[in-house]
Protein backbone atom coordinates (compact mmCIF):
# COMPACT_ATOMS: atom_id res chain seq x y z
CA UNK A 1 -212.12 13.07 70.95
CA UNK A 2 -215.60 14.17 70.36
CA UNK A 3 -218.14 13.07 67.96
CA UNK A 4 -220.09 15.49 66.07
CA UNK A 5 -222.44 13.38 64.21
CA UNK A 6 -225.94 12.76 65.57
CA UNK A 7 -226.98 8.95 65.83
CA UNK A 8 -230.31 8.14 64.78
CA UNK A 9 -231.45 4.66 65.27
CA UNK A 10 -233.93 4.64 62.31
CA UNK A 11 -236.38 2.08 61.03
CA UNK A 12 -233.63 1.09 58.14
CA UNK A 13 -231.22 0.28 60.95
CA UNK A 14 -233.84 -1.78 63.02
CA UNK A 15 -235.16 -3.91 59.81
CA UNK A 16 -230.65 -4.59 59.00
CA UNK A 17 -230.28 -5.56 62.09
CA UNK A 18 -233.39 -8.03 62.87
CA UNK A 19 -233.23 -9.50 59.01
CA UNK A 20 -229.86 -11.39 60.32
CA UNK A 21 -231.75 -12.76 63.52
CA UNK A 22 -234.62 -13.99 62.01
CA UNK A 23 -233.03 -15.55 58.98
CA UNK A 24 -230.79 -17.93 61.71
CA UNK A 25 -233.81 -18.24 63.88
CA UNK A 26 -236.60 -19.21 61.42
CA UNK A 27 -234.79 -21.01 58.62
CA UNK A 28 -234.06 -24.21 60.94
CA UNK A 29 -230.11 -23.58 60.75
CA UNK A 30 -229.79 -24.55 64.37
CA UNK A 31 -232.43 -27.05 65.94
CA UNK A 32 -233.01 -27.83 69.93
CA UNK A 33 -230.59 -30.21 71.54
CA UNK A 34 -232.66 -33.81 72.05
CA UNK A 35 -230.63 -35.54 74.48
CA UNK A 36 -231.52 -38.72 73.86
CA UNK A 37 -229.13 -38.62 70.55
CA UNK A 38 -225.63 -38.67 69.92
CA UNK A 39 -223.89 -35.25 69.64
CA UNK A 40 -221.08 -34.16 67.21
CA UNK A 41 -218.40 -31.69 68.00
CA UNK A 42 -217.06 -30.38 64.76
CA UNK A 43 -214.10 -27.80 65.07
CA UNK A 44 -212.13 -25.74 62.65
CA UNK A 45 -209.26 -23.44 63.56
CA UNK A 46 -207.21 -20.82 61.14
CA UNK A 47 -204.76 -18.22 61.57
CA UNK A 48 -207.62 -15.69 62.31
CA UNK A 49 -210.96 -17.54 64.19
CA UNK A 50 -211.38 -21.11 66.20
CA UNK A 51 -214.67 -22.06 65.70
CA UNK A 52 -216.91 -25.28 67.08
CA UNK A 53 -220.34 -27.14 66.30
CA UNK A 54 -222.24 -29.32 67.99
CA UNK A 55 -224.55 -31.23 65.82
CA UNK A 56 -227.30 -34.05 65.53
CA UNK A 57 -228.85 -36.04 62.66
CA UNK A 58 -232.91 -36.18 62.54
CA UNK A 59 -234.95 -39.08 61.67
CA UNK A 60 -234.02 -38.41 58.10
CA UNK A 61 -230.04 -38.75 58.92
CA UNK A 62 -229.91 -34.96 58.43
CA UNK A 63 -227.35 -32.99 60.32
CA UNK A 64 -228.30 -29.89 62.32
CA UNK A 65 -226.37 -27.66 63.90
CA UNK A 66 -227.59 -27.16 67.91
CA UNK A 67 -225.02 -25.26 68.57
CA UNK A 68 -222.22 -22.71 67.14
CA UNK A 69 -219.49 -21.36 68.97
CA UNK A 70 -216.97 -19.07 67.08
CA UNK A 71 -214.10 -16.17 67.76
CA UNK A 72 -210.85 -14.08 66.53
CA UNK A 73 -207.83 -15.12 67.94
CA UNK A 74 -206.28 -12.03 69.88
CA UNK A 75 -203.47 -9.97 68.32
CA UNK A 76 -201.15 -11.95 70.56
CA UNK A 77 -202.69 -15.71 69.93
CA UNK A 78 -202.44 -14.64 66.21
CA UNK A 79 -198.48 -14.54 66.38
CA UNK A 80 -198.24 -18.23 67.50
CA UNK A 81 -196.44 -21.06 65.28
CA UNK A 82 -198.81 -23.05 63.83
């Protein structure tokens, strides 16, 4: 099969696909893992995705998020009982 259409990476594209980045990045949605405190593993599993957190409170009892681990289930995994 053989694509016709030219792809252009253009500026539009590059600004739609940083915006994403930086909003995780700079808004303090996920913070640096301090050893020194207790970690939380929070999962949550559907029909579709398994996903898992690890988080940690600050000095304000505020939960963070220092890690987020997420995925589809294959097409196979998806047609297990639940």
């Amino acid at each position: 099969m053989e694509c016709l259409a030219k792809w252009e990476w253009t500026w539009d594209a590059e600004l739609g696909f940083r915006k994403p980045i930086r909003s995780v990045t700079e808004s303090g949605i996920c913070q640096y893992v301090d050893p020194a405190k207790p970690i939380i593993l929070q999962t949550d599993v559907s029909g579709f995705v398994i996903a898992g957190f690890l988080i940690q409170h600050d000095a304000h009892r505020v939960a963070w998020s220092v890690n987020i681990y997420s995925r589809k289930w294959s097409p196979l995994v998806k047609n297990y009982d639940t």
